[in-house]
C-alpha atoms as a PDB file:
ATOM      1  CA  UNK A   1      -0.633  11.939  15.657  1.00  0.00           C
ATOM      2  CA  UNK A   2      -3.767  14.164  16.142  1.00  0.00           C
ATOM      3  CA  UNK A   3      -6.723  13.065  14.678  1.00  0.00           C
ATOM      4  CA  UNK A   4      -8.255  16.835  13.749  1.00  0.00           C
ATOM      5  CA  UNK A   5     -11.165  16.754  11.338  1.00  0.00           C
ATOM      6  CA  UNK A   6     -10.477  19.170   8.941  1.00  0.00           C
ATOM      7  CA  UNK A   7     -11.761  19.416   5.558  1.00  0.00           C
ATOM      8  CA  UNK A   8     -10.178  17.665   2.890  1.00  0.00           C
ATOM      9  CA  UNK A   9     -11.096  16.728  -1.080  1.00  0.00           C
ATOM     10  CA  UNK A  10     -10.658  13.372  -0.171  1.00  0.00           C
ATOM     11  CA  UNK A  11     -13.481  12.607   2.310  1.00  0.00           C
ATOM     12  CA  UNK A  12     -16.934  11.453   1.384  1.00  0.00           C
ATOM     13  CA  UNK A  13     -15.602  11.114  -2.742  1.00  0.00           C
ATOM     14  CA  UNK A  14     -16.834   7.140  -3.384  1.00  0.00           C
ATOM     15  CA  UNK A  15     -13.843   6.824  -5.730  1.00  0.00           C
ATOM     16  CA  UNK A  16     -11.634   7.048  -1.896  1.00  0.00           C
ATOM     17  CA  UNK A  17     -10.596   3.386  -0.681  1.00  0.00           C
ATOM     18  CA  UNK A  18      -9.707   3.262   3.378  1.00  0.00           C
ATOM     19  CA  UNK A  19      -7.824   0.688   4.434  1.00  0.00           C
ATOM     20  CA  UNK A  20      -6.911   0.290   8.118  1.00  0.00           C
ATOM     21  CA  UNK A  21      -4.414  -2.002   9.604  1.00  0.00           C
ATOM     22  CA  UNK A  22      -4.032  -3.372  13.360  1.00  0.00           C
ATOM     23  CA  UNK A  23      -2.149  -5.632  15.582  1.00  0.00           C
ATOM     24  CA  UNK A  24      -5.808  -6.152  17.629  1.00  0.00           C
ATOM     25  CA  UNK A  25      -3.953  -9.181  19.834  1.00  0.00           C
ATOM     26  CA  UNK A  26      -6.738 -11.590  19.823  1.00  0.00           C
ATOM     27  CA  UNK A  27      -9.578 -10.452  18.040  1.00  0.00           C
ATOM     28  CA  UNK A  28     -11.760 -13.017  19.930  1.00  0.00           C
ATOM     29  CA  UNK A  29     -10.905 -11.048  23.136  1.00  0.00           C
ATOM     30  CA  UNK A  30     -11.600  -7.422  21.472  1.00  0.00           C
ATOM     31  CA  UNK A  31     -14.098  -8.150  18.887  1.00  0.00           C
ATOM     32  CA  UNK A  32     -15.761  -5.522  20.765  1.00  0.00           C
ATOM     33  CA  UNK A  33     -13.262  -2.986  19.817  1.00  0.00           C
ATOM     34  CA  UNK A  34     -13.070  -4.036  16.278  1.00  0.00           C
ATOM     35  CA  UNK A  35     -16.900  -3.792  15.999  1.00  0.00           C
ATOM     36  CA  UNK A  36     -16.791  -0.098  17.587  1.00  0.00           C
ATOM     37  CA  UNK A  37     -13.803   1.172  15.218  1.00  0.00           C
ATOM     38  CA  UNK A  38     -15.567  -0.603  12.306  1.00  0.00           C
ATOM     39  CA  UNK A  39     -18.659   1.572  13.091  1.00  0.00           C
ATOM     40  CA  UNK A  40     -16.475   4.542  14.045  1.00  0.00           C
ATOM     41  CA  UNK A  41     -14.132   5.099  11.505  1.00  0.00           C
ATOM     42  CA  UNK A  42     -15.883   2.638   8.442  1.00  0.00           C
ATOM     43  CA  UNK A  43     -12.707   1.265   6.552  1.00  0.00           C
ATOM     44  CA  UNK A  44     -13.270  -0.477   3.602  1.00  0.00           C
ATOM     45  CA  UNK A  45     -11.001  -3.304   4.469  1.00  0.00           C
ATOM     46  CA  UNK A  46      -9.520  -4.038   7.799  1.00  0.00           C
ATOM     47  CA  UNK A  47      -6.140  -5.570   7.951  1.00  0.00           C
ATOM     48  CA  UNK A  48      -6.213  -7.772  11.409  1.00  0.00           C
ATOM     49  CA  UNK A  49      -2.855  -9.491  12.713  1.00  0.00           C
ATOM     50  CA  UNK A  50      -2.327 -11.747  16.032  1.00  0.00           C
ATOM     51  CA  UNK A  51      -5.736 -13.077  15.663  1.00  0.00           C
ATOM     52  CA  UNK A  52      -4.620 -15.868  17.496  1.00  0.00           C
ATOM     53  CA  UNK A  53      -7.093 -18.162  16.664  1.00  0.00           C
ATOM     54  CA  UNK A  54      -8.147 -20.883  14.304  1.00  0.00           C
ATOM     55  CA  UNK A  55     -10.150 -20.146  11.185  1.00  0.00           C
ATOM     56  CA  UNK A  56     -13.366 -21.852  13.037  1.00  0.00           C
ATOM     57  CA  UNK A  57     -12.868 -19.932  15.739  1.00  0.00           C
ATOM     58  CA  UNK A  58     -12.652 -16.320  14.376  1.00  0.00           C
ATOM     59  CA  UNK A  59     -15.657 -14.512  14.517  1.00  0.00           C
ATOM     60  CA  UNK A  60     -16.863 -13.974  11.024  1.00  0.00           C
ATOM     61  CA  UNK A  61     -20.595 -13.811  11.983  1.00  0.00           C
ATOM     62  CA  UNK A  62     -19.992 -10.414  14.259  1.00  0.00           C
ATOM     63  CA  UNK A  63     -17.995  -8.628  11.207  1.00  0.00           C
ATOM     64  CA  UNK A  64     -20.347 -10.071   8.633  1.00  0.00           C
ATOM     65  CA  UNK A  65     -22.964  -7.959  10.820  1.00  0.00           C
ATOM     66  CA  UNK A  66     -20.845  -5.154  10.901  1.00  0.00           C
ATOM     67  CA  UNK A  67     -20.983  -4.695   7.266  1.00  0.00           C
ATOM     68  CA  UNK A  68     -17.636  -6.942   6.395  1.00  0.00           C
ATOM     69  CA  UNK A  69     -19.131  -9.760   4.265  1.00  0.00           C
ATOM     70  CA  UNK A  70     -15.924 -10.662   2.586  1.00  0.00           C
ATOM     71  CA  UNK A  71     -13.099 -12.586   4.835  1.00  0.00           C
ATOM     72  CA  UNK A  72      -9.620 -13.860   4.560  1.00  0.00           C
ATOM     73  CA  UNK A  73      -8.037 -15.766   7.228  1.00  0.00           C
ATOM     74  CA  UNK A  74      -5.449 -17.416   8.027  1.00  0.00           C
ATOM     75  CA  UNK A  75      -5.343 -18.498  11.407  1.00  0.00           C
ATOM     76  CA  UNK A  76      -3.394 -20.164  14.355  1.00  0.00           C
ATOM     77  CA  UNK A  77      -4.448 -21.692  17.724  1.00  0.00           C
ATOM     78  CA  UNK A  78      -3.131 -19.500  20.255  1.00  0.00           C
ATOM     79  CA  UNK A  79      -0.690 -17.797  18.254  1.00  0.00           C
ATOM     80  CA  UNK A  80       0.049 -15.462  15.122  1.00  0.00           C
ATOM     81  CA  UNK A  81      -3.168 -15.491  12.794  1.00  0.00           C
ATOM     82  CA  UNK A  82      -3.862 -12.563  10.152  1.00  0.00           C
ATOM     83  CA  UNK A  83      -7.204 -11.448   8.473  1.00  0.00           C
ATOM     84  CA  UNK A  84      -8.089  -9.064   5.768  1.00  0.00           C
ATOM     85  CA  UNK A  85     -12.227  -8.154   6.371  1.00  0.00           C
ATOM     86  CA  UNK A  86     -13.724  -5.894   3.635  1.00  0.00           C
ATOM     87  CA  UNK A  87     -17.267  -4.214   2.279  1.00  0.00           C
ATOM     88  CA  UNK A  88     -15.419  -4.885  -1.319  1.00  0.00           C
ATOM     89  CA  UNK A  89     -14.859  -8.692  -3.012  1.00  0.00           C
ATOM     90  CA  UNK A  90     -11.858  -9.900  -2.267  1.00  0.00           C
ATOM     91  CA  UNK A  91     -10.562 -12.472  -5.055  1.00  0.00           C
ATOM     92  CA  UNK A  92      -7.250 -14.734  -5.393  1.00  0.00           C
ATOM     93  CA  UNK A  93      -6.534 -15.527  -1.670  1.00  0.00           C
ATOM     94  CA  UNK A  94      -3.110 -16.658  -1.034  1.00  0.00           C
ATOM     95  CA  UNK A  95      -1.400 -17.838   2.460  1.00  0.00           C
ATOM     96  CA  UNK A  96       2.170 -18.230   2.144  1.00  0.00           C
ATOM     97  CA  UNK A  97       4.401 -19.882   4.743  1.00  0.00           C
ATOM     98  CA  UNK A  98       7.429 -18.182   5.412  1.00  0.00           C
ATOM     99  CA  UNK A  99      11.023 -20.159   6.742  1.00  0.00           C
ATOM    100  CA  UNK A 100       9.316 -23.290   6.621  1.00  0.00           C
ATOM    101  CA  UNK A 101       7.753 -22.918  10.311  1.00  0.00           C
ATOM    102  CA  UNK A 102       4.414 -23.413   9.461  1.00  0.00           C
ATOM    103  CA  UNK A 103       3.202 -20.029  10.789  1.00  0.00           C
ATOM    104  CA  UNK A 104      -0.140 -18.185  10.265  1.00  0.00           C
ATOM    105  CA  UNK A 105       2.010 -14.811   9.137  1.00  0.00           C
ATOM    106  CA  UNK A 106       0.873 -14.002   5.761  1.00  0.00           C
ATOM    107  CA  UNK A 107      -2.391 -13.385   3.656  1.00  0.00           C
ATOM    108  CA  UNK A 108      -3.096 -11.948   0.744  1.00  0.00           C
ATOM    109  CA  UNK A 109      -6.340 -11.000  -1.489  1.00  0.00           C
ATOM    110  CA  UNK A 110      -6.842  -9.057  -4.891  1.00  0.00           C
ATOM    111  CA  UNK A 111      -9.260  -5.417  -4.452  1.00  0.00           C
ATOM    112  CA  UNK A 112     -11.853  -4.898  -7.325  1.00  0.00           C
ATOM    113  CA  UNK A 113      -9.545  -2.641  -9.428  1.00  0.00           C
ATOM    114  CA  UNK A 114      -6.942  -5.434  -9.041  1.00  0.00           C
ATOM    115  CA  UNK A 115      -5.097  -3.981  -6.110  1.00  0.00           C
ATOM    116  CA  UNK A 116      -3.237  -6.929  -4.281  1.00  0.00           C
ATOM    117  CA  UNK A 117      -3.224  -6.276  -0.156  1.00  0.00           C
ATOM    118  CA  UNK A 118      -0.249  -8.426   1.633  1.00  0.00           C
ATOM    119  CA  UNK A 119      -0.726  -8.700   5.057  1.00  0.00           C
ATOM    120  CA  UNK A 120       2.071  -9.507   7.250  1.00  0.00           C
ATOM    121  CA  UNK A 121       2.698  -9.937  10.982  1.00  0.00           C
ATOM    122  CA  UNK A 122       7.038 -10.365  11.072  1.00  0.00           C
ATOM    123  CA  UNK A 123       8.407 -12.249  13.859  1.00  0.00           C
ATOM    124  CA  UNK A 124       8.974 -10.582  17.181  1.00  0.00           C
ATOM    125  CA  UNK A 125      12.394 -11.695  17.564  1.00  0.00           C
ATOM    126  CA  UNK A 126      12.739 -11.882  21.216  1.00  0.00           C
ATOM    127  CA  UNK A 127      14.750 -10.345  23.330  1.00  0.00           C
ATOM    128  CA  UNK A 128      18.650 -10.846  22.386  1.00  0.00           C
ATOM    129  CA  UNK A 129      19.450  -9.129  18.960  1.00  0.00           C
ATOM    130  CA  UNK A 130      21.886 -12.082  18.341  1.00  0.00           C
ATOM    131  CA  UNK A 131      21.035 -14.514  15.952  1.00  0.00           C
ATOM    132  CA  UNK A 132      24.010 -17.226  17.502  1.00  0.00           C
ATOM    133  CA  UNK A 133      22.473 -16.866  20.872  1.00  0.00           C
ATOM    134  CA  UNK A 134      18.273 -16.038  19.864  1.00  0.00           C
ATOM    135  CA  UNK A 135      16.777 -18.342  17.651  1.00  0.00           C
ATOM    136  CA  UNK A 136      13.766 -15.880  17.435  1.00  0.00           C
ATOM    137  CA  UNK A 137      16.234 -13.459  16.028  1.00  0.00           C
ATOM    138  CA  UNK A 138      17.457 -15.633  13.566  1.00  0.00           C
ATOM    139  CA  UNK A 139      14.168 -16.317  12.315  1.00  0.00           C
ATOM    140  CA  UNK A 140      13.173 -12.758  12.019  1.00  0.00           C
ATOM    141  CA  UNK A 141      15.958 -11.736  10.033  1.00  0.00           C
ATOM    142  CA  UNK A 142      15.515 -14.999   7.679  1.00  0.00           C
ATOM    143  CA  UNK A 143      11.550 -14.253   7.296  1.00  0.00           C
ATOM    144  CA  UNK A 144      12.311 -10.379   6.236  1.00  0.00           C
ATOM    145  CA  UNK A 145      15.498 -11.798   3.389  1.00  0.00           C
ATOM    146  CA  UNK A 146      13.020 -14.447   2.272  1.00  0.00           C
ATOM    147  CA  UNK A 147      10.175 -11.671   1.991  1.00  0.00           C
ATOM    148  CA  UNK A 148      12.739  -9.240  -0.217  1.00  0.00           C
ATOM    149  CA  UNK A 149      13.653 -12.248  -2.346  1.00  0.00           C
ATOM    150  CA  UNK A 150       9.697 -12.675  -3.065  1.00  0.00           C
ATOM    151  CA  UNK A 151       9.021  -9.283  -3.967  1.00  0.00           C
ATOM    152  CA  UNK A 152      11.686  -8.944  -6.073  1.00  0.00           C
ATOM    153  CA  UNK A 153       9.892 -11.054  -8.446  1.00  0.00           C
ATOM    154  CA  UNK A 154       7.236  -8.470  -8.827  1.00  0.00           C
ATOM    155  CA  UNK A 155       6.804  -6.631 -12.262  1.00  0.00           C
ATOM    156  CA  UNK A 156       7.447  -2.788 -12.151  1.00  0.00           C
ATOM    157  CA  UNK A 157       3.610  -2.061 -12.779  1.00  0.00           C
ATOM    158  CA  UNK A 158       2.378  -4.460 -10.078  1.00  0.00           C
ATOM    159  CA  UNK A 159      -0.712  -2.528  -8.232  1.00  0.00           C
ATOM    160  CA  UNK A 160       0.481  -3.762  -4.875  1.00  0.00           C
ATOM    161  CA  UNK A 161      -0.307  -3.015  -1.292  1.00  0.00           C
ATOM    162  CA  UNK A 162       1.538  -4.137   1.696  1.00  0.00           C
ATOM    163  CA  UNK A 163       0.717  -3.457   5.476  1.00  0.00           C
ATOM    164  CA  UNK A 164       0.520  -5.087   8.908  1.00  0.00           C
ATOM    165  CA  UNK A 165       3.022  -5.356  12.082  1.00  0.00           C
ATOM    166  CA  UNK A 166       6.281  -5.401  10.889  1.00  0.00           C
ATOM    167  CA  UNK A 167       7.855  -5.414  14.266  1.00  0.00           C
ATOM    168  CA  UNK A 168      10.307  -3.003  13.803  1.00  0.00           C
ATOM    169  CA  UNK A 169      10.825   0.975  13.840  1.00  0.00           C
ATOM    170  CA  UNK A 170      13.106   2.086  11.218  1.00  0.00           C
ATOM    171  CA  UNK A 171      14.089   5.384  11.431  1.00  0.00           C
ATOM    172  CA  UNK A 172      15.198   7.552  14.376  1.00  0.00           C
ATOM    173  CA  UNK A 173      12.294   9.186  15.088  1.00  0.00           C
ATOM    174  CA  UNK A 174       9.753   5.673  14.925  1.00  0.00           C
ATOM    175  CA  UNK A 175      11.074   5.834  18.513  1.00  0.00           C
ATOM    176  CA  UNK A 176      10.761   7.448  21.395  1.00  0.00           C
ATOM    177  CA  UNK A 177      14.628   7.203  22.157  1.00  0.00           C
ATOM    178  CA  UNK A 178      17.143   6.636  19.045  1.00  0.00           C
ATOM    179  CA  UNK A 179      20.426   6.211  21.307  1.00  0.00           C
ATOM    180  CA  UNK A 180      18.376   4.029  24.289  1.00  0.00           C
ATOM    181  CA  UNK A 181      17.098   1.759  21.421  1.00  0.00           C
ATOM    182  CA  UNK A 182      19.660   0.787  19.427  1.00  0.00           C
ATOM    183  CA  UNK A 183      20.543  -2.092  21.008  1.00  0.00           C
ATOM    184  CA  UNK A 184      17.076  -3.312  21.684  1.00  0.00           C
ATOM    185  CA  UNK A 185      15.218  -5.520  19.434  1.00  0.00           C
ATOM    186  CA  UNK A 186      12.927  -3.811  16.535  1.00  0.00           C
ATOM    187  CA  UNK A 187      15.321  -0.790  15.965  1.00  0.00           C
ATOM    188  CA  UNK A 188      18.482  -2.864  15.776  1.00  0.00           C
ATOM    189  CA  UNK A 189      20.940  -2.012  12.896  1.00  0.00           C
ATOM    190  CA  UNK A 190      21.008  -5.057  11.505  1.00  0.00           C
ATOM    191  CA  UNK A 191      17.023  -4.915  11.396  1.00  0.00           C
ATOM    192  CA  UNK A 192      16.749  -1.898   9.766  1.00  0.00           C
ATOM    193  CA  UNK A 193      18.920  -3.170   7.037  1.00  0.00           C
ATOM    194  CA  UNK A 194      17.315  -5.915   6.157  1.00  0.00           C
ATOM    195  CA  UNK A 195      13.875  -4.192   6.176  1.00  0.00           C
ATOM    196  CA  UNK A 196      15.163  -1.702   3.966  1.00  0.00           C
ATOM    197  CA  UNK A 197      16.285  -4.170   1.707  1.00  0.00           C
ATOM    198  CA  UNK A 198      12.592  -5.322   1.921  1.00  0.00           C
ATOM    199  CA  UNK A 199      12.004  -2.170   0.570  1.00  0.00           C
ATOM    200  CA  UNK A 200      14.612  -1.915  -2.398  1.00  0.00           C
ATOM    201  CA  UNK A 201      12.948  -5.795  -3.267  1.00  0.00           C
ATOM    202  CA  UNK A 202       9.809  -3.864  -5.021  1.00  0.00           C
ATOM    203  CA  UNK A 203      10.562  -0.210  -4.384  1.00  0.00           C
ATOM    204  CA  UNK A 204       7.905  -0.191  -1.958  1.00  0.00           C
ATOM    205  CA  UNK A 205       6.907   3.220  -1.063  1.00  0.00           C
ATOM    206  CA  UNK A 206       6.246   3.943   3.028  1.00  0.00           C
ATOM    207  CA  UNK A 207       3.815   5.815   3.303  1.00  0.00           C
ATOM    208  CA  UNK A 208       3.889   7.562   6.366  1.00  0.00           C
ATOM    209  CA  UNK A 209       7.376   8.848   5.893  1.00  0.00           C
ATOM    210  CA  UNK A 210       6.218  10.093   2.760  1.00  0.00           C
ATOM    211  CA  UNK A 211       3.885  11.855   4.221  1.00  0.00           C
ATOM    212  CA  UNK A 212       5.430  12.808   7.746  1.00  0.00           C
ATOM    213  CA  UNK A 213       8.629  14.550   8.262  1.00  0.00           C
ATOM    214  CA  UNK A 214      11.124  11.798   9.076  1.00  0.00           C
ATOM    215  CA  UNK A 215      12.385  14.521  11.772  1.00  0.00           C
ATOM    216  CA  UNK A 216       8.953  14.209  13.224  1.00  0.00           C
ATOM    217  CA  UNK A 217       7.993  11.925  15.961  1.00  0.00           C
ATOM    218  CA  UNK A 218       5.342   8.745  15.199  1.00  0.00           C
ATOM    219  CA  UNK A 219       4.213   5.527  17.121  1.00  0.00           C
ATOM    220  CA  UNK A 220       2.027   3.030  16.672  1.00  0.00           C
ATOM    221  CA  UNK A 221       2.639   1.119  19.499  1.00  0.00           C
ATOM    222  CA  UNK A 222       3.074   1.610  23.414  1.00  0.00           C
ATOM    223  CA  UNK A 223       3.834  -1.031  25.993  1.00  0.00           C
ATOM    224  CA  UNK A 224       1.798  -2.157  28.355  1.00  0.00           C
ATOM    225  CA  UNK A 225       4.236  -1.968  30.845  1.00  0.00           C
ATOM    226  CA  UNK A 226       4.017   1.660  31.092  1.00  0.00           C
ATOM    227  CA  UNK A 227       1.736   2.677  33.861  1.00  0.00           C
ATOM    228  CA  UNK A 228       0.481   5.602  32.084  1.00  0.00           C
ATOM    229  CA  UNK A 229       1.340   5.283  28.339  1.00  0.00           C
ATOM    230  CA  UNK A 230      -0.031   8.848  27.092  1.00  0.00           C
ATOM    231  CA  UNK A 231       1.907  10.836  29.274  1.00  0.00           C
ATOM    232  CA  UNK A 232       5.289   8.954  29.025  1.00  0.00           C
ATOM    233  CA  UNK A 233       4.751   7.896  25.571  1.00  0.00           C
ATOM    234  CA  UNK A 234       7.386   6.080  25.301  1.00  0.00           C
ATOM    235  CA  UNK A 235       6.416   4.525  21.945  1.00  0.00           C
ATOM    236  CA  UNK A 236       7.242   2.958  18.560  1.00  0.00           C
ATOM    237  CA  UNK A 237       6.076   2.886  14.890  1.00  0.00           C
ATOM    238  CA  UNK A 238       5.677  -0.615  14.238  1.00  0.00           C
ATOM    239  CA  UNK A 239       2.913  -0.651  12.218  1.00  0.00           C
ATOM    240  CA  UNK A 240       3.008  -0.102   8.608  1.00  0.00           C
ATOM    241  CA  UNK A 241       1.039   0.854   5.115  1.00  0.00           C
ATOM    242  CA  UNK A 242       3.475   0.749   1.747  1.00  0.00           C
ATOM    243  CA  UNK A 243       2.438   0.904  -1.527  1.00  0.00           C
ATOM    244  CA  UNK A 244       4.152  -0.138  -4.568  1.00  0.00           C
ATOM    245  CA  UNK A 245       5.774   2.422  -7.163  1.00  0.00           C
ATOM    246  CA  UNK A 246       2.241   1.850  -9.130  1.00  0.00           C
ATOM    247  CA  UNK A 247       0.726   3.129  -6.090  1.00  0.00           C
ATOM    248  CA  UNK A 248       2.901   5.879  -5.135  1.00  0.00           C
ATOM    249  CA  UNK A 249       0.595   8.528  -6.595  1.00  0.00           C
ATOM    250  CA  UNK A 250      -2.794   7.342  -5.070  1.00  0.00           C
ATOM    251  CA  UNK A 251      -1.652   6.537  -1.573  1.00  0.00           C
ATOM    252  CA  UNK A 252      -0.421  10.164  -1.718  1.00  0.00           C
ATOM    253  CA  UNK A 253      -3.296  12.522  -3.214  1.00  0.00           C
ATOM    254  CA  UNK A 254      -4.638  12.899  -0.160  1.00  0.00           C
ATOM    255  CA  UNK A 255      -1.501  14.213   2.324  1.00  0.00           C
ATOM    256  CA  UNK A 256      -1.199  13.953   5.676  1.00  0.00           C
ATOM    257  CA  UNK A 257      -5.116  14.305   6.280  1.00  0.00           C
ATOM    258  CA  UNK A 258      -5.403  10.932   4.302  1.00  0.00           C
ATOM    259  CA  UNK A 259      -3.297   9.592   7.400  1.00  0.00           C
ATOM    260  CA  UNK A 260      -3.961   8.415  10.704  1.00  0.00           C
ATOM    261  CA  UNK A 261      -2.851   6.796  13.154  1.00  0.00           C
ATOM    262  CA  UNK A 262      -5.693   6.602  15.715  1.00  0.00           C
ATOM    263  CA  UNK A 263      -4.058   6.167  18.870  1.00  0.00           C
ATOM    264  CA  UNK A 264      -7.158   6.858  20.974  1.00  0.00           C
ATOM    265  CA  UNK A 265      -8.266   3.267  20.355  1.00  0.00           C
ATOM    266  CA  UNK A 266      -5.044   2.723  22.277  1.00  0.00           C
ATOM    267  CA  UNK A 267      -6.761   3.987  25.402  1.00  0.00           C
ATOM    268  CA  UNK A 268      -9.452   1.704  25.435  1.00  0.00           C
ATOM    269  CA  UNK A 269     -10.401  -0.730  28.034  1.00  0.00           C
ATOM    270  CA  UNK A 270      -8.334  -3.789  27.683  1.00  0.00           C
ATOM    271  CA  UNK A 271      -7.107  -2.452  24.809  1.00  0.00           C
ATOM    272  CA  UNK A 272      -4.262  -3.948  22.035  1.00  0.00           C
ATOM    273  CA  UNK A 273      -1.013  -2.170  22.770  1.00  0.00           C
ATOM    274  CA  UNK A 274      -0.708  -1.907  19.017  1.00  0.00           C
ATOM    275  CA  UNK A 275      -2.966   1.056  17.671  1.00  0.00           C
ATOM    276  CA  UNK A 276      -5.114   1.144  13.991  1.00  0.00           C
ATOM    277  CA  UNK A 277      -3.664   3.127  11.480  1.00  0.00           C
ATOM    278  CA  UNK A 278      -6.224   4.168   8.499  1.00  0.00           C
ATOM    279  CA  UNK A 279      -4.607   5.841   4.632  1.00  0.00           C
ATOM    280  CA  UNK A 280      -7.504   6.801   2.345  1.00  0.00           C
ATOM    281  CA  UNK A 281      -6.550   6.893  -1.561  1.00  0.00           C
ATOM    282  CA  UNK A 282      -7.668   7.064  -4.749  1.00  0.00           C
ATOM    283  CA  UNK A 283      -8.603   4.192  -6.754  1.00  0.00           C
END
């Protein structure tokens, strides 16, 4: 979506949180792009999945430099990983494991104000929507019922935050073509159902369709296959910021400026095929 400055109560208040997640596919390889979108844009806390590397290995010095003294990791060699990095204290830290496959898919921290931030990077699932025949399937559809089974536990006044890659698009227009999709992996049926029950779990709220027309296209994430991504965008919203019924009312004071997706960073050098998206709200 376009990324006009326009004036807005929310900007410049110091009461206004930003919180940015991004699929930044090895932040070893682009801790040069997370440094310039830190100094660009100046989230308060970056959400970082596929970090696909270790906890030793992640580069805490060169965001600790940047301004983002406080660090949550959870890390993988070669594969997965997921970071919260923030100006504010982050407290509790939890790592949960998800279908017993001892991936690096999950972290979560607790925001001064006592906002909890999940961070999740879902399962791909491959490329055969079958869970008989795709045992990458399977596993995505088991991680998302054991993730609505958690949440369900949450009280109704829980101040809770959840974002990251959640590998799938769930409404017509998170894609570039409804009818072309449907049978391909992260706008399945059967995905879509079980994400929304992830939803009904804690009433989470989505954000952007709150604050987008559902009838209005949004991506997050182009293909590197596509020789020129812009023009064909050919895309899909994979990337997501929900807030819990608690929430609701924050997350949306600001409106659609409070929202961006910033899809330049998407035509970077070498860039992640997965772009940031930002939501400033209240505290």
């Amino acid at each position: 979506m376009p990324n006009a400055r326009v004036f807005h109560p929310l900007r410049n208040r110091p009461d206004i949180m930003k919180l940015t997640t991004w699929n930044i596919n090895s932040v070893r390889l682009r801790i040069d792009h997370v440094t310039r979108f830190l100094a660009e844009e100046a989230p308060d806390v970056l959400c970082l999945q596929e970090i696909k590397c270790v906890e030793d290995s992640f580069p805490a010095k060169a965001l600790r430099e940047a301004g983002y003294e406080y660090q949550a990791i959870s890390g993988q060699a070669g594969y997965h990983g997921v970071a919260i990095v923030s100006r504010l204290p982050l407290n509790k830290i939890e790592k949960r494991e998800f279908c017993g496959k001892g991936d690096a898919r999950h972290i979560a921290a607790t925001l001064p104000g006592g906002m909890r931030v999940h961070n999740f990077y879902v399962p791909a699932g491959g490329d055969e929507p079958d869970p008989a025949k795709n045992d990458k399937f399977a596993h995505k559809l088991d991680f998302l019922d054991e993730m609505a089974a958690w949440f369900d536990d949450l009280g109704p006044r829980s101040k809770s935050i959840l974002v990251g890659d959640l590998n799938i698009a769930p409404h017509e227009h998170d894609v570039w073509s409804h009818k072309q999709l449907l049978k391909v992996v992260s706008h399945t049926p059967v995905e879509v159902e079980r994400l929304e029950k992830v939803v009904a779990s804690h009433g989470w709220v989505d954000v952007a369709r709150e604050i987008v027309p559902e009838t209005e296209k949004l991506y997050t994430w182009w293909s590197y296959r596509a020789r020129d991504w812009r023009t064909s965008n050919r895309g899909r919203r994979l990337d997501h910021i929900w807030v819990s019924p608690a929430l609701k009312g924050p997350a949306l004071s600001g409106g659609r400026d409070a929202f961006t997706i910033h899809d330049d960073a998407r035509g970077w050098e070498r860039p992640s095929d997965h772009a940031p998206v930002s939501l400033k709200f209240a505290l």
